[in-house]
C-alpha atoms as a PDB file:
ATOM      1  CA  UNK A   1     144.013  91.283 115.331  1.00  0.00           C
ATOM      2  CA  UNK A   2     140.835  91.427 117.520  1.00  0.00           C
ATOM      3  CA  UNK A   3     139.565  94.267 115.655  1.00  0.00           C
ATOM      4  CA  UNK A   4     138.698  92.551 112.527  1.00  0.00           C
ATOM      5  CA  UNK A   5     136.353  90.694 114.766  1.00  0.00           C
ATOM      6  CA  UNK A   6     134.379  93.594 115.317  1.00  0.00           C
ATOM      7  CA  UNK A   7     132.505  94.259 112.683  1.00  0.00           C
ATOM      8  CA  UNK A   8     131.087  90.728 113.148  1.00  0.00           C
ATOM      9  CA  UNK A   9     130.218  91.371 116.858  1.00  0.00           C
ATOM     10  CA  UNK A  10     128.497  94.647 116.221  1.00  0.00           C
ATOM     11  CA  UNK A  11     126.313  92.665 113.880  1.00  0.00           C
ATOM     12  CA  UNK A  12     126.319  89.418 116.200  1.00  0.00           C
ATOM     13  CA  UNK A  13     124.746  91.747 119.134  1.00  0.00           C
ATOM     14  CA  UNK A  14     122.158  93.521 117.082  1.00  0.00           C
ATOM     15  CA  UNK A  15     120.901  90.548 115.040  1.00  0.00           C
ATOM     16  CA  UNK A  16     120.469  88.821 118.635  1.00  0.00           C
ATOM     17  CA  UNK A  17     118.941  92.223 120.076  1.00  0.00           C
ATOM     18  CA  UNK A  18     116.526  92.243 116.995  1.00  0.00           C
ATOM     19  CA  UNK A  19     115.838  88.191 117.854  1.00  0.00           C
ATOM     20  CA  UNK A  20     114.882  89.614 121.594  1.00  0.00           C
ATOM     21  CA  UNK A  21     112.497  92.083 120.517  1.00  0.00           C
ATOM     22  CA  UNK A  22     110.963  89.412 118.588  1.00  0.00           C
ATOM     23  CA  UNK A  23     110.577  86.791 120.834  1.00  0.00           C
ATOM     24  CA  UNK A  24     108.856  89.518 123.270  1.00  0.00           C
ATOM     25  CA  UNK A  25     106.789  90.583 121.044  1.00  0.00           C
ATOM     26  CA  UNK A  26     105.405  87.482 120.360  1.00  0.00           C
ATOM     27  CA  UNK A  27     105.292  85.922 123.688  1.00  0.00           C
ATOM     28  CA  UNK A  28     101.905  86.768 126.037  1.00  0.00           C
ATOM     29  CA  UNK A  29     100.941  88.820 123.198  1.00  0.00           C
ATOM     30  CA  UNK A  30     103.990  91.470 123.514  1.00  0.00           C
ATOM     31  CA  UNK A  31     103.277  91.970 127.646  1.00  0.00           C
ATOM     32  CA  UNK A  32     107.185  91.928 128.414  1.00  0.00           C
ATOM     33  CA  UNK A  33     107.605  94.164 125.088  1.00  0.00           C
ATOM     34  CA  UNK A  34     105.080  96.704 126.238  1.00  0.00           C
ATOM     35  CA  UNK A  35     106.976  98.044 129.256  1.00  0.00           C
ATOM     36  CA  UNK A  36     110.621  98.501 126.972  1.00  0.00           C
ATOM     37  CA  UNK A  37     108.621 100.453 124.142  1.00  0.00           C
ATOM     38  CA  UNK A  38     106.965 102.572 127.348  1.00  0.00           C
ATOM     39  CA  UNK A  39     110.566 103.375 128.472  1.00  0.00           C
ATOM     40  CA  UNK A  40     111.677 103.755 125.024  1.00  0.00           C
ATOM     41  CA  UNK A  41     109.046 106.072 123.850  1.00  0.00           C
ATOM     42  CA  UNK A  42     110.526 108.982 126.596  1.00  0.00           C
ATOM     43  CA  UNK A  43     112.776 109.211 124.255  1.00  0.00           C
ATOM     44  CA  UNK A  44     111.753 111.938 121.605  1.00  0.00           C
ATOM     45  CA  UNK A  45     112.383 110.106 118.192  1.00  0.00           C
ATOM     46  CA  UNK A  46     111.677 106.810 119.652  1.00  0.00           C
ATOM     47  CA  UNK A  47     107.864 108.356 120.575  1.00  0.00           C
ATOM     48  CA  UNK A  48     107.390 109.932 117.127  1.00  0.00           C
ATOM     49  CA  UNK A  49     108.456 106.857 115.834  1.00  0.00           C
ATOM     50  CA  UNK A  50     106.137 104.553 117.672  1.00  0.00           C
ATOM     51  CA  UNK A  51     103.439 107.097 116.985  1.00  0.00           C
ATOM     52  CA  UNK A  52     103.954 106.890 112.910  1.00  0.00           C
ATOM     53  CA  UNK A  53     104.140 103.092 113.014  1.00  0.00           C
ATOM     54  CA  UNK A  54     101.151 102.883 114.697  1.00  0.00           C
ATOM     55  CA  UNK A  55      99.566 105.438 112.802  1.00  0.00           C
ATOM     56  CA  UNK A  56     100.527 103.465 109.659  1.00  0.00           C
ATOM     57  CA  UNK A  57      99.029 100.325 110.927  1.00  0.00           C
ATOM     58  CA  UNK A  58      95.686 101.898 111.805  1.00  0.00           C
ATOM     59  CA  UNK A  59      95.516 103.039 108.705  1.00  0.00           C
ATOM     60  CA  UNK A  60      95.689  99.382 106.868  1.00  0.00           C
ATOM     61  CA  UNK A  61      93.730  97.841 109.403  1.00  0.00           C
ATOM     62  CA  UNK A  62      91.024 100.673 109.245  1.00  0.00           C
ATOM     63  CA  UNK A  63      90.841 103.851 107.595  1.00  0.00           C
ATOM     64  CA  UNK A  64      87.822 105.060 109.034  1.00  0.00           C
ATOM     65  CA  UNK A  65      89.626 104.858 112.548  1.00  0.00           C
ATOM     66  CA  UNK A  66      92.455 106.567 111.189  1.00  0.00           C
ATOM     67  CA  UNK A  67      90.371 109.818 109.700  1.00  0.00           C
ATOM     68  CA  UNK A  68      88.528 109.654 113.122  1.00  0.00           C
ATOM     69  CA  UNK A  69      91.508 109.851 114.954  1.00  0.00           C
ATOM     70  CA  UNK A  70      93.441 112.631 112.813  1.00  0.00           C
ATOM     71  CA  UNK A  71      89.787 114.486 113.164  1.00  0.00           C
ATOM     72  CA  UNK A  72      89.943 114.168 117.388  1.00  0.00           C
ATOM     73  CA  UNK A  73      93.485 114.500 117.855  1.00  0.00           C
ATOM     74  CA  UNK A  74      93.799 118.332 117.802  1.00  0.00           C
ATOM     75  CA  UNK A  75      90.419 117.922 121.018  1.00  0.00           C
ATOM     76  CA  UNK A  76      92.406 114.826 122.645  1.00  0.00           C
ATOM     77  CA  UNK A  77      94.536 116.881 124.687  1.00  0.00           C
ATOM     78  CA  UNK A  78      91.568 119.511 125.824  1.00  0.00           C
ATOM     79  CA  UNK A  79      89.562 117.584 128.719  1.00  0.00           C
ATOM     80  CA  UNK A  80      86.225 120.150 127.493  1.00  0.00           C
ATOM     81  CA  UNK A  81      83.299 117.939 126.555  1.00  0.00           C
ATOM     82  CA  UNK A  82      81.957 121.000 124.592  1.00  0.00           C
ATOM     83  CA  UNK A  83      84.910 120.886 122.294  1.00  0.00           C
ATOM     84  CA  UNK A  84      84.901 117.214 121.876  1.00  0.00           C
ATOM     85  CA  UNK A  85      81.654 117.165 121.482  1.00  0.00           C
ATOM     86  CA  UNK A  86      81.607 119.288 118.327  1.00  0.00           C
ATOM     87  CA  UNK A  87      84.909 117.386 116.708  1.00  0.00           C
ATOM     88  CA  UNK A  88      82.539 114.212 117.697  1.00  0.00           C
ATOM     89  CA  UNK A  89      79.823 115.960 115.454  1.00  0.00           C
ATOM     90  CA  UNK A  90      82.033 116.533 112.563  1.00  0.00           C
ATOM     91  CA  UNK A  91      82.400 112.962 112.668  1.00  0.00           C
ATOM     92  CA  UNK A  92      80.988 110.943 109.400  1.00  0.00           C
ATOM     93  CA  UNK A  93      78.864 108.088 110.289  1.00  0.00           C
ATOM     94  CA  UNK A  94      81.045 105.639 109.436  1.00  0.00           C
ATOM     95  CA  UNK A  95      83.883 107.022 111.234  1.00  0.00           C
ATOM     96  CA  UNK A  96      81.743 107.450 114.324  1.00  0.00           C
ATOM     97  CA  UNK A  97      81.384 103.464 114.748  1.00  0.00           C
ATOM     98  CA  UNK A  98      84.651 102.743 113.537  1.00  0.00           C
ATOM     99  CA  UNK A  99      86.284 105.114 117.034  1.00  0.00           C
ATOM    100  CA  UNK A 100      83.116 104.134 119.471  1.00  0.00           C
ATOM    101  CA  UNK A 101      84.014 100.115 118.722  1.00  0.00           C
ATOM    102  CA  UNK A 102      87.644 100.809 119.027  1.00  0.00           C
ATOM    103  CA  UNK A 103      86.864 102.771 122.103  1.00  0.00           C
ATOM    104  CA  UNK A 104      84.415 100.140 123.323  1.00  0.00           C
ATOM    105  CA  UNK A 105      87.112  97.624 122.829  1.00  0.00           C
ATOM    106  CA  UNK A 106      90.204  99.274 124.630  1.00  0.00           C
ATOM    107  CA  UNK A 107      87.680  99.773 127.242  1.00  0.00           C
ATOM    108  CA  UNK A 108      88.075 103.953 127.169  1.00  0.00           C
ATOM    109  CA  UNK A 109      84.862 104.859 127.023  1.00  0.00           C
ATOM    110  CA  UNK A 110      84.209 106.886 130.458  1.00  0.00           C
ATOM    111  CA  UNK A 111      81.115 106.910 132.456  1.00  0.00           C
ATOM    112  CA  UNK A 112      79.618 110.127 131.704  1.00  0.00           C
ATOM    113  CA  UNK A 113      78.922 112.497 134.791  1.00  0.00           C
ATOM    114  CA  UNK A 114      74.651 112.816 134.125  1.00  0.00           C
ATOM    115  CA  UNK A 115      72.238 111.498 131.865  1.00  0.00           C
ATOM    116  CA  UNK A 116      72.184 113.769 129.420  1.00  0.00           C
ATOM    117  CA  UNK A 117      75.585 113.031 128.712  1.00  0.00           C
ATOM    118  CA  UNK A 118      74.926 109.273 128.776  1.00  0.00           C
ATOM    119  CA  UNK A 119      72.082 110.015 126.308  1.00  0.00           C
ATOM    120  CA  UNK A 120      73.827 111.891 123.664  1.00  0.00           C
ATOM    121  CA  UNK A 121      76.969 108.958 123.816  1.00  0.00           C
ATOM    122  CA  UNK A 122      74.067 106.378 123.202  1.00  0.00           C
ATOM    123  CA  UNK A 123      72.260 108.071 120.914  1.00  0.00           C
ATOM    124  CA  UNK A 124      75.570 109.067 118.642  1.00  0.00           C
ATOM    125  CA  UNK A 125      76.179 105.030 118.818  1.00  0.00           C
ATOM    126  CA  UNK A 126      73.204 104.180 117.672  1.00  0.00           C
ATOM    127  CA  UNK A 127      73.624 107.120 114.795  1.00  0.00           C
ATOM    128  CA  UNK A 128      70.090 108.622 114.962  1.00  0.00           C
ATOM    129  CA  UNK A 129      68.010 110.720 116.962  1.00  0.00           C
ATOM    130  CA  UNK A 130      66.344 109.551 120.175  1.00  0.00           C
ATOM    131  CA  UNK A 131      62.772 107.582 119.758  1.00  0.00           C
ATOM    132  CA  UNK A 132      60.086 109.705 121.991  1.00  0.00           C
ATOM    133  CA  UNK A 133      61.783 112.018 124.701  1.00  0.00           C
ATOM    134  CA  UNK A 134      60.781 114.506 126.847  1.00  0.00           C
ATOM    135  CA  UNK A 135      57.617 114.182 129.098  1.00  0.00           C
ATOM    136  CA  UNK A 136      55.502 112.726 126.224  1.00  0.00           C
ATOM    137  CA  UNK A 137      55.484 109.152 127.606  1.00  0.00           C
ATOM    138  CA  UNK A 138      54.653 110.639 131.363  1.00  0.00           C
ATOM    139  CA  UNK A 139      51.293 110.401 133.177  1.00  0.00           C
ATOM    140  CA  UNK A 140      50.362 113.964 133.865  1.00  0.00           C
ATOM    141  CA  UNK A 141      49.533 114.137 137.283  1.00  0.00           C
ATOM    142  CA  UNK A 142      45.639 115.151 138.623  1.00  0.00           C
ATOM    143  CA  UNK A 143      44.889 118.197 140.838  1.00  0.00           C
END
């Protein structure tokens, strides 16, 4: 007879696994969830699913992120700043500011290696070309 009972305990366990995942996810802001959906997503449907839902979400949030993000994803993988500099360039405005806040804000944007570099980043953020430049504002000096 203890096998009629097991269609209830099937359900009784996942209904209080579900209530778990909840209760994570909602206390500290989902820090104890974050380290079971990094185990989970080693798992190869687990990560495409965590990718789509998250994709998904983007999306609603902000749909500017989300085209900027489908447009760098194919560079995300290549570490060449040539080639993500070009996808950056192919970049609408809008789109632009939508991935440097989100950037800004997950705290992912690198310290470039010179200052050309670190010009182009702040000049693409502020969406325009660079006021002055070159040796213009320099004192020549006397012989």
């Amino acid at each position: 007879m203890w096998w009629l009972y097991l269609p209830l305990i099937l359900i009784g366990v996942v209904l209080v696994l579900f209530l778990l995942l909840i209760v994570l996810g909602r206390f500290r802001n989902g820090a104890l969830l974050k380290p079971l959906i990094r185990s989970l997503s080693r798992i190869g449907f687990m990560r495409r699913f965590f990718a789509s839902v998250s994709t998904k979400a983007i999306e609603r949030q902000n749909p500017e992120l989300a085209a900027a993000i489908k447009k760098l994803e194919p560079v995300s993988s290549n570490p060449n700043p040539t080639a993500v500099q070009k996808a950056m360039s192919r970049l609408t405005p809008a789109e632009r500011r939508a991935y440097m806040e989100a950037a800004q804000e997950q705290g992912e944007v690198q310290e470039t290696a010179n200052r050309q570099m670190r010009r182009r980043l702040q000049q693409q953020q502020r969406g325009g070309r660079p006021g002055g430049g070159g040796t213009a504002g320099r004192k020549r000096k006397r012989r």
